[in-house]
N, C-alpha and C. Protein backbone atom coordinates (compact mmCIF):
# COMPACT_ATOMS: atom_id res chain seq x y z
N UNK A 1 -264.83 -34.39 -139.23
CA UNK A 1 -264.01 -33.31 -138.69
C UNK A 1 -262.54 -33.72 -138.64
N UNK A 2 -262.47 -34.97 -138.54
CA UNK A 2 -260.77 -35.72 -138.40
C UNK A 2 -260.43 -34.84 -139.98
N UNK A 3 -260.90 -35.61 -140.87
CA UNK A 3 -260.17 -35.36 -142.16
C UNK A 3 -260.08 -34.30 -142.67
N UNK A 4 -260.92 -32.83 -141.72
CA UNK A 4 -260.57 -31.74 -142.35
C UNK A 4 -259.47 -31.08 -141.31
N UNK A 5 -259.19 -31.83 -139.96
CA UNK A 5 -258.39 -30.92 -139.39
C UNK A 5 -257.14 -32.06 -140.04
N UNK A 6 -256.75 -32.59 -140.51
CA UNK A 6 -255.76 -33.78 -141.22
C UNK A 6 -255.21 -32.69 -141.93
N UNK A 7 -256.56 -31.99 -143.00
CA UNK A 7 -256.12 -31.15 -144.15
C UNK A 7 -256.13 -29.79 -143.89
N UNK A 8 -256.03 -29.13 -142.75
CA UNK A 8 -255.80 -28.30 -142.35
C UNK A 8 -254.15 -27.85 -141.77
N UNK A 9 -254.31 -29.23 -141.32
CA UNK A 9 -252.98 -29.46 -140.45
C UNK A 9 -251.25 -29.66 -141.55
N UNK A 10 -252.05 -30.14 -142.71
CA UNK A 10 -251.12 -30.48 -143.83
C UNK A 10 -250.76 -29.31 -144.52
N UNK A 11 -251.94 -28.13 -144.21
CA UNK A 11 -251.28 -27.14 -145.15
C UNK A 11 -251.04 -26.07 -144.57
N UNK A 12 -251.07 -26.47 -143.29
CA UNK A 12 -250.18 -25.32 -141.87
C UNK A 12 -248.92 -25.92 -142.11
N UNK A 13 -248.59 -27.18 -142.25
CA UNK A 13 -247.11 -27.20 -142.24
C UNK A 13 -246.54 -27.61 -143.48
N UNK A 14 -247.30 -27.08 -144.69
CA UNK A 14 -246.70 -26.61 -145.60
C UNK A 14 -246.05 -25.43 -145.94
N UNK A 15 -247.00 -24.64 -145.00
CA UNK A 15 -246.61 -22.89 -145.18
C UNK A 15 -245.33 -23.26 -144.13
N UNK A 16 -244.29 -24.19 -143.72
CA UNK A 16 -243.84 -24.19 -142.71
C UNK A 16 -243.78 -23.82 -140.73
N UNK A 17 -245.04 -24.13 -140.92
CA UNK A 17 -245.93 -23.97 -139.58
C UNK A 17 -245.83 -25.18 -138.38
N UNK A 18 -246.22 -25.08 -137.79
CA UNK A 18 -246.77 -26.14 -136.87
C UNK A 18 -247.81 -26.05 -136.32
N UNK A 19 -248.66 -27.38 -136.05
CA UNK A 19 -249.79 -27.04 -135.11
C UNK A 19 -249.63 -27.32 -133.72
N UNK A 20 -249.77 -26.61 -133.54
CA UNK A 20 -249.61 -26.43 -131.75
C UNK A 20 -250.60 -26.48 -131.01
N UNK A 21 -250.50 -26.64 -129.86
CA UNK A 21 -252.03 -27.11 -129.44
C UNK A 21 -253.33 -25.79 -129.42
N UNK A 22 -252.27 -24.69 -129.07
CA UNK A 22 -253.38 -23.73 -129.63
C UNK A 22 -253.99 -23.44 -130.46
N UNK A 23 -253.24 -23.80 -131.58
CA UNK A 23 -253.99 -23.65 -133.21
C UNK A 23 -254.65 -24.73 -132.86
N UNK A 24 -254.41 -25.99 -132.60
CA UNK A 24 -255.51 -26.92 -132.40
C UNK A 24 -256.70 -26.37 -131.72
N UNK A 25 -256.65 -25.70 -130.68
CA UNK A 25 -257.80 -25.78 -130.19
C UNK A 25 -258.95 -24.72 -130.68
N UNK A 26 -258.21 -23.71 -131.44
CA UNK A 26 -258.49 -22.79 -132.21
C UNK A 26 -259.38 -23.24 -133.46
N UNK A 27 -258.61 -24.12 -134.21
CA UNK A 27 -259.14 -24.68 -134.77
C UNK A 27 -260.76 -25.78 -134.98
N UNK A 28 -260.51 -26.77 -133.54
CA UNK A 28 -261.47 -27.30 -133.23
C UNK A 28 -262.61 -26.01 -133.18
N UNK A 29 -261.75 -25.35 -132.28
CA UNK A 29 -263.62 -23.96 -131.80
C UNK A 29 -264.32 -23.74 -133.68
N UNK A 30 -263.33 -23.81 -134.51
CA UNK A 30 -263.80 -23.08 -135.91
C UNK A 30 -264.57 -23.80 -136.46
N UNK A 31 -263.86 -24.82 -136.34
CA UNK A 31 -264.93 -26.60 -137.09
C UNK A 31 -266.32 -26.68 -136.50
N UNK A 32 -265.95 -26.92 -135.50
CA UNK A 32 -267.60 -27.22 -134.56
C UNK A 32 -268.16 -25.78 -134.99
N UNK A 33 -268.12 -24.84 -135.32
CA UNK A 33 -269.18 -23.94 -135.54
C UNK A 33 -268.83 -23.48 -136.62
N UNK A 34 -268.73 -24.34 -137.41
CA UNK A 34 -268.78 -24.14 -138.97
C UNK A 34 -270.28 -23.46 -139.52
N UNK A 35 -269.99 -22.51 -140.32
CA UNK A 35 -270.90 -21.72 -141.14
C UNK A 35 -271.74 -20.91 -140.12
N UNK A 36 -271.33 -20.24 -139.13
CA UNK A 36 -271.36 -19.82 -138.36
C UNK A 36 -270.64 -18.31 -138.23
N UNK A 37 -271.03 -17.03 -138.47
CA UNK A 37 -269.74 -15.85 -138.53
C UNK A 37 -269.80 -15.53 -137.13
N UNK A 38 -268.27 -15.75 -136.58
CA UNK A 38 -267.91 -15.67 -135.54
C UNK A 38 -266.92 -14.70 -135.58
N UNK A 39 -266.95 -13.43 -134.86
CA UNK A 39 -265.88 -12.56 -134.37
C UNK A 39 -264.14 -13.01 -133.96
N UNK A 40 -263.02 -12.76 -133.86
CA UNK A 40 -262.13 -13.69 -133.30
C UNK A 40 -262.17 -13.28 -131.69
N UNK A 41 -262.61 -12.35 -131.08
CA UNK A 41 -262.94 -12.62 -129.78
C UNK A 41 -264.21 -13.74 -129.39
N UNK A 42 -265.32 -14.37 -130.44
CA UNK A 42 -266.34 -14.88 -129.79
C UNK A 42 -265.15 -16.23 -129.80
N UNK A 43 -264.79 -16.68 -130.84
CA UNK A 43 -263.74 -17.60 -130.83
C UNK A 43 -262.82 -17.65 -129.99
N UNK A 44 -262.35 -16.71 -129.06
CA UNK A 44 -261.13 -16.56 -128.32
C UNK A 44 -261.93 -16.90 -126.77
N UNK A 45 -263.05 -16.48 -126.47
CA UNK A 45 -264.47 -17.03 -125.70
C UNK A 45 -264.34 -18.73 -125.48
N UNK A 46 -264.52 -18.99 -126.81
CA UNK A 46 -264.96 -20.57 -126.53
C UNK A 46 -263.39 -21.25 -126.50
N UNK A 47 -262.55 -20.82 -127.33
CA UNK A 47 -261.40 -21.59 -127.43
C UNK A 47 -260.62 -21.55 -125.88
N UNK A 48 -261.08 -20.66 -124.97
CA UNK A 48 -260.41 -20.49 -123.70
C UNK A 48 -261.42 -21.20 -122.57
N UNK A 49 -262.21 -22.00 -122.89
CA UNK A 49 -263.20 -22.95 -122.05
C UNK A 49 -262.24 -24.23 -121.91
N UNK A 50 -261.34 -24.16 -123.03
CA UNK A 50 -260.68 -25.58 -123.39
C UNK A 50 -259.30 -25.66 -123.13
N UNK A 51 -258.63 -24.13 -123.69
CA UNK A 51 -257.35 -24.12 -123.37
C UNK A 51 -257.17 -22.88 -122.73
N UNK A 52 -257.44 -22.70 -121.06
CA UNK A 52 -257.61 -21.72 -120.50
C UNK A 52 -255.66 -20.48 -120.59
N UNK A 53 -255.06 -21.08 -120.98
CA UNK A 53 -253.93 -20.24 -121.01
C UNK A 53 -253.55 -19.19 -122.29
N UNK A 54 -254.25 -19.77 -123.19
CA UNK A 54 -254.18 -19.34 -124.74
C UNK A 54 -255.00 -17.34 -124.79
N UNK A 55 -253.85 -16.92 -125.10
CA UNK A 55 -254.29 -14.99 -125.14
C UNK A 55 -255.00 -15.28 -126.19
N UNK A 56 -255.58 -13.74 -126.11
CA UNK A 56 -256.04 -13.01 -127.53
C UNK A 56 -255.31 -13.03 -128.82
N UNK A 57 -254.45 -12.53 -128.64
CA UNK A 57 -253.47 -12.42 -129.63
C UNK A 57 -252.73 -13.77 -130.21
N UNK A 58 -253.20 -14.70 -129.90
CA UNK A 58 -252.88 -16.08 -130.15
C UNK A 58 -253.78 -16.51 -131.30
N UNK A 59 -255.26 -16.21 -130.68
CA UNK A 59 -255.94 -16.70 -131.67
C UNK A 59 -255.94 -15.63 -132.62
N UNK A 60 -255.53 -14.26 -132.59
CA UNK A 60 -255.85 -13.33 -133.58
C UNK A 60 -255.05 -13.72 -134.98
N UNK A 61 -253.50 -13.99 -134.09
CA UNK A 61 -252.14 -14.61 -135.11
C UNK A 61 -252.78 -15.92 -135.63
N UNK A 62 -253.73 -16.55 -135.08
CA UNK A 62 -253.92 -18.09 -135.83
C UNK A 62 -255.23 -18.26 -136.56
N UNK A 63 -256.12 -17.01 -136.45
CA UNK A 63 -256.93 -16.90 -137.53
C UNK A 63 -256.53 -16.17 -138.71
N UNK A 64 -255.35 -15.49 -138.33
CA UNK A 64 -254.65 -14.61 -139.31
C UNK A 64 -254.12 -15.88 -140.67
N UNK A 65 -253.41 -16.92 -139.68
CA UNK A 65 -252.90 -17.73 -140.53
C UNK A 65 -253.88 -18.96 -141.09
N UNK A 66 -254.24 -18.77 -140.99
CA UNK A 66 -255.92 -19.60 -141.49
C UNK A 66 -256.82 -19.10 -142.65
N UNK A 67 -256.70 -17.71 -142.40
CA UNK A 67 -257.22 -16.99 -143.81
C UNK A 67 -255.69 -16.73 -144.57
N UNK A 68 -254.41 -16.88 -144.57
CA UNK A 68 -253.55 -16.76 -144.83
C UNK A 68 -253.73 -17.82 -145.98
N UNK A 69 -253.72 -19.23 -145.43
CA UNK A 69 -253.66 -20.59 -146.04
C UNK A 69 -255.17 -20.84 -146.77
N UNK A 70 -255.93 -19.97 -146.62
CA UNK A 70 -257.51 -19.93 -147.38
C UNK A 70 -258.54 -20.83 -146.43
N UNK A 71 -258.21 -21.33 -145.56
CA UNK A 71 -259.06 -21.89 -144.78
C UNK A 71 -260.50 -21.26 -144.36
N UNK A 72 -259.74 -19.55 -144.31
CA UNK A 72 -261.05 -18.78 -142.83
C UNK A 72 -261.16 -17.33 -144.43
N UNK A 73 -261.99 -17.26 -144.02
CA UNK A 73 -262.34 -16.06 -145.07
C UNK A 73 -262.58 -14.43 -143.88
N UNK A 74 -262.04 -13.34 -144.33
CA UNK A 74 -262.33 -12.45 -143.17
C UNK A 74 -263.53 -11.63 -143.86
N UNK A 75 -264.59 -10.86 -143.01
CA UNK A 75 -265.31 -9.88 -143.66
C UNK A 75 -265.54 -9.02 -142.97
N UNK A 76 -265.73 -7.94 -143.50
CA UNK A 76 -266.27 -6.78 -142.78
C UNK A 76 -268.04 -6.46 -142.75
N UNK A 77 -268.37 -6.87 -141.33
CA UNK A 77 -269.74 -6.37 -141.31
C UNK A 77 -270.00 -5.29 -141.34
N UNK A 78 -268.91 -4.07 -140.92
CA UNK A 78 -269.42 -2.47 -140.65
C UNK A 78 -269.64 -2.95 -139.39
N UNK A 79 -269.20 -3.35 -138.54
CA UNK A 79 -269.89 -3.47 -137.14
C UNK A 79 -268.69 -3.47 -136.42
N UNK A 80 -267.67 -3.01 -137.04
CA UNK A 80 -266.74 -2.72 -136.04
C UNK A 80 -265.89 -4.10 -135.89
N UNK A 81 -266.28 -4.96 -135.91
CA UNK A 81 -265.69 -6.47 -135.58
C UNK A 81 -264.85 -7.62 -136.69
């Protein structure tokens, strides 16, 4: 998990980004439940166990930029989510 948030982290601040601890923790929630389709509220759930200050709209902007950089893939179930 080190070496993929290494290479995660390398190509957030390629796009001229930073990781901040919210994308960090955002991140961590994504890794640990890898292959896993998670909503960005179930993610915004667990990522706020850890970093209780971090909004919605934090993680919405940092999964945004995650499928931005090809990391996160988005889909539509038809389920509204």
């Amino acid at each position: 998990m080190v070496n993929e948030m290494n290479r995660i982290k390398a190509m957030i601040k390629a796009k001229g980004f930073k990781l901040t601890p919210q994308r960090r923790a955002t991140i961590d929630v994504i890794l640990k439940n890898e292959g896993k389709h998670m909503s960005t509220e179930e993610v915004y759930v667990e990522v706020k166990k850890s970093c209780p200050e971090i909004g919605l709209a934090t993680v919405y902007r940092t999964m945004m930029l995650l499928e931005e950089i090809g990391v996160l893939q988005k889909h539509n179930f038809d389920d509204g989510r």
